[in-house]
Protein backbone atom coordinates (compact mmCIF):
# COMPACT_ATOMS: atom_id res chain seq x y z
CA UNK A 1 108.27 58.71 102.40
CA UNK A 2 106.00 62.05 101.57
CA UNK A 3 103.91 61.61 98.73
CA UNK A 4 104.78 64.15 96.15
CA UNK A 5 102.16 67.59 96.11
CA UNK A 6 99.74 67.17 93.29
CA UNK A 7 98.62 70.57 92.11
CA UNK A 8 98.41 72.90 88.87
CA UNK A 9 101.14 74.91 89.18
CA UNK A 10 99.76 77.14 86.49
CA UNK A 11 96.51 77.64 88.15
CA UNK A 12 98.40 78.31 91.65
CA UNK A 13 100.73 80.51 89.99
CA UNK A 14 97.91 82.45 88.45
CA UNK A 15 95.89 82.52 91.51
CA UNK A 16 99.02 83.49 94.09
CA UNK A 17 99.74 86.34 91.01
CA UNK A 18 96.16 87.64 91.32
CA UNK A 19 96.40 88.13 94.89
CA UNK A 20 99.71 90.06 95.45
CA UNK A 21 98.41 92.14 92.19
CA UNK A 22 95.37 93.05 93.87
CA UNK A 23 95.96 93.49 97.56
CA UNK A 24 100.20 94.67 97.06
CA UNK A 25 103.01 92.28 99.19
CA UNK A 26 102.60 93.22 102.04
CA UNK A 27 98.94 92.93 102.60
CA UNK A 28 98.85 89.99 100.95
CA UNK A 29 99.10 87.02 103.99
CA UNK A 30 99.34 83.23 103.75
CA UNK A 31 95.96 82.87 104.67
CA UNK A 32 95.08 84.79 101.69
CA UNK A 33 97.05 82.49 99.57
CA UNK A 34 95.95 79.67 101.05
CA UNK A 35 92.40 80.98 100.47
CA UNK A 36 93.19 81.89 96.61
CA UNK A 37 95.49 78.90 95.44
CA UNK A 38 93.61 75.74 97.40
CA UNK A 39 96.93 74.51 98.72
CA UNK A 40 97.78 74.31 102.47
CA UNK A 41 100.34 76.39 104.49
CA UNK A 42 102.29 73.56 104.59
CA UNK A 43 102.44 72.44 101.09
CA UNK A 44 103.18 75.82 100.10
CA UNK A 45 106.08 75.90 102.09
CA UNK A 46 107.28 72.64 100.70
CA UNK A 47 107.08 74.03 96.51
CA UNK A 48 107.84 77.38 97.51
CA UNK A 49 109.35 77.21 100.56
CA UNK A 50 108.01 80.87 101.88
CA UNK A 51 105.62 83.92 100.81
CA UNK A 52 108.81 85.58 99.23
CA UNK A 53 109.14 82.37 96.94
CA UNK A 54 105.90 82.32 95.85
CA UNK A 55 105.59 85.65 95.22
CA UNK A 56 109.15 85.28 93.16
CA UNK A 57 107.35 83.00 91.17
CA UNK A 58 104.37 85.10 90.47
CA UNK A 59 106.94 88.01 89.57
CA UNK A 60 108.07 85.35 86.83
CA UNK A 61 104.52 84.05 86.07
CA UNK A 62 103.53 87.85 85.90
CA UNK A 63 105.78 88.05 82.71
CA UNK A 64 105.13 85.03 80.92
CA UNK A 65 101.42 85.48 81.13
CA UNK A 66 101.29 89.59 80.78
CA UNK A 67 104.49 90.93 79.06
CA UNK A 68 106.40 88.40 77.32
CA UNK A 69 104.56 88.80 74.28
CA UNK A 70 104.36 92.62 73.92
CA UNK A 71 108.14 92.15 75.20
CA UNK A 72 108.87 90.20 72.66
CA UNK A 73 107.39 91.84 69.62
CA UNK A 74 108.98 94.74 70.71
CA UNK A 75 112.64 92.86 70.81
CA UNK A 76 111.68 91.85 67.31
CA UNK A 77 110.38 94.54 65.21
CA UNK A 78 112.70 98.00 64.22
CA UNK A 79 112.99 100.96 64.90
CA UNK A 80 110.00 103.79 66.09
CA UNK A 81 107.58 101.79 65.21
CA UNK A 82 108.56 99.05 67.63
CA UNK A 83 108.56 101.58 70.57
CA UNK A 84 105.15 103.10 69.72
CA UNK A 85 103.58 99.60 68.94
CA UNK A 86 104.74 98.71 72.60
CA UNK A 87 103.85 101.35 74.24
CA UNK A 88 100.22 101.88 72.53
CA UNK A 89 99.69 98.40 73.46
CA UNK A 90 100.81 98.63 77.08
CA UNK A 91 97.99 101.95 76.85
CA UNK A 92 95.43 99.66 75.91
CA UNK A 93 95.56 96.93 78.24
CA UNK A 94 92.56 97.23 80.98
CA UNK A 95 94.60 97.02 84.01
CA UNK A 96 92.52 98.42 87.19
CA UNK A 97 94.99 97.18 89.44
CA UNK A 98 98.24 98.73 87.53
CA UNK A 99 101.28 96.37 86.47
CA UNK A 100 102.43 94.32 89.13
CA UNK A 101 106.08 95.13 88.49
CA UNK A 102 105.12 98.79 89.35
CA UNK A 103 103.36 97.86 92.15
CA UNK A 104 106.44 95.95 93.71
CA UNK A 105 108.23 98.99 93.15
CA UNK A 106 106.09 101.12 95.19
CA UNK A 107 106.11 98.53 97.93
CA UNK A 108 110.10 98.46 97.72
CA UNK A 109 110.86 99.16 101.88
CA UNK A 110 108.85 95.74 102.36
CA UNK A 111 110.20 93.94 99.47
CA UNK A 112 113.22 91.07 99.74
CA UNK A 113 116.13 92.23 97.13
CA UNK A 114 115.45 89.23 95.43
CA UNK A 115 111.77 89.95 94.37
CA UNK A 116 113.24 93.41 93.50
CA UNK A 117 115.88 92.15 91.43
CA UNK A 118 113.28 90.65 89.00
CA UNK A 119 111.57 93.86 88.76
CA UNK A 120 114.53 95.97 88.13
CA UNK A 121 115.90 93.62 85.71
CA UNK A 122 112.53 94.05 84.04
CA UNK A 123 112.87 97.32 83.54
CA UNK A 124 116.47 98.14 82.83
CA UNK A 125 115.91 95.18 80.12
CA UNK A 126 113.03 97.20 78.71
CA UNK A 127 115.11 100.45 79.29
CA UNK A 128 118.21 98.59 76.79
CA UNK A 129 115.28 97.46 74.33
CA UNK A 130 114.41 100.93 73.99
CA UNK A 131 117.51 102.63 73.54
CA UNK A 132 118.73 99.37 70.75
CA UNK A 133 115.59 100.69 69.06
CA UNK A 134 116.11 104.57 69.04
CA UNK A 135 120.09 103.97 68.50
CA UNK A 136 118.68 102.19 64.75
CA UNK A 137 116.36 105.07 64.07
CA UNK A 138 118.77 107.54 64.32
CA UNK A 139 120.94 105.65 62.24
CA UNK A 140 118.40 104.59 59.36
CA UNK A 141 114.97 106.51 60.45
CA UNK A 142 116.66 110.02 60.92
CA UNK A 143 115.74 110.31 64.77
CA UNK A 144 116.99 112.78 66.39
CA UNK A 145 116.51 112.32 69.77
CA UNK A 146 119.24 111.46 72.54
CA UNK A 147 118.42 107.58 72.84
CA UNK A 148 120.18 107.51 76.54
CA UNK A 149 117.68 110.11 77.38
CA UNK A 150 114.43 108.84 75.88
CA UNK A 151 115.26 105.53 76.79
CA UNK A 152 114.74 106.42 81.08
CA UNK A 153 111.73 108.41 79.40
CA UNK A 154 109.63 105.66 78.32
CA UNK A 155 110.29 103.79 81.28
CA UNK A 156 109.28 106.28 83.67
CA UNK A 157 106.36 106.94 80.69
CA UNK A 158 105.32 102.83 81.47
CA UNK A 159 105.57 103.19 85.29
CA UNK A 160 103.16 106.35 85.21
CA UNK A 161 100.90 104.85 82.79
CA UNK A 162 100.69 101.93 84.98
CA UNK A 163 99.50 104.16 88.00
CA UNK A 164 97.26 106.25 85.55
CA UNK A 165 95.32 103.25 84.41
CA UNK A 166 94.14 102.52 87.85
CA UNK A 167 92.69 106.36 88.63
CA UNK A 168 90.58 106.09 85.05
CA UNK A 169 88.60 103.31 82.71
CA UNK A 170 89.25 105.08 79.52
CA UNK A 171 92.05 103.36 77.22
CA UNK A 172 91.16 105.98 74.95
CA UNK A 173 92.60 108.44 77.25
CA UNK A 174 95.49 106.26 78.07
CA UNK A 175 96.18 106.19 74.05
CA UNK A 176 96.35 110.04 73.55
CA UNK A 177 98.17 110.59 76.48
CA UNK A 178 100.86 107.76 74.97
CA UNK A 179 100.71 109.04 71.42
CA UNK A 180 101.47 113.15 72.68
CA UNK A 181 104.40 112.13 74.47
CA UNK A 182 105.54 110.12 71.75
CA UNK A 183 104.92 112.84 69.51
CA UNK A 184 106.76 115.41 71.89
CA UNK A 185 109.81 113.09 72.27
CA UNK A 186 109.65 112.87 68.42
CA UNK A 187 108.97 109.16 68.23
């Protein structure tokens, strides 16, 4: 009988994440893993069970460590000021290498459906959250807006962010370019 893989699954995730953040999918190769999480080619294989799997998992590990809180807060607060707490936050994290979800997304042609079915969810959740939150301020804030609308805009506002924040180093920048739009789309 085998005896079971002993490693920190936290530490690989975090490392494996790292990697396909950096260097995209597709230039991303076992040996690279290998390299980054300490684990062998064949141990991977037996957790993950291929490069797709562990880079599922670092889609998933992505979010826990990067967006779930922001995500959360967001879920939980009301109304306009939930949106532009988000998305001012999103504009000040120091991200040279983008979001990874955003990055998948521009790798799509080599990505499995399955990795891109994490992403998409991601953002179609964050696309509902939106429009929950801009449905309540029209009702109680007096927004006038077309919450359908804005909703797609603040997702395509994230995705372009993300790309922004990897031509420049000032979160300053990022912010004022965040609160305009916001102001323009009357949020």
């Amino acid at each position: 009988m085998a005896r079971p893989i002993e490693y920190d699954r936290d530490l690989v995730l975090n490392s494996a994440m790292e990697v396909f953040w950096r260097q995209g999918y597709d230039s991303t190769s076992m040996k690279d893993l290998v390299k980054a999480t300490g684990l062998s080619t064949r141990s991977m294989y037996n957790i993950f069970e291929s490069k797709n799997g562990l880079f599922n998992a670092s889609l998933n590990w992505y979010f826990e460590t990067n967006v779930r809180k922001r995500y959360e807060k967001l879920i939980k607060d009301v109304g306009l000021h939930a949106i532009k707490n988000f998305m001012l936050t999103t504009a000040s994290s120091k991200r040279k290498n983008g979001c990874l979800y955003v990055n998948t997304v521009s790798e799509r042609s080599c990505i499995n459906s399955d990795s891109l079915s994490i992403v998409d969810q991601y953002f179609n959740d964050l696309e509902v959250a939106f429009k929950t939150k801009l449905i309540y301020a029209q009702k109680h804030e007096g927004y006038k807006g077309d919450p359908e609308l804005r909703s797609k805009q603040l997702v395509v506002i994230i995705q372009g962010l993300s790309v922004h924040s990897k031509t420049t180093e000032s979160l300053e920048e990022n912010k004022l370019i965040v609160e305009d739009l916001l102001s323009l789309m009357g949020i």
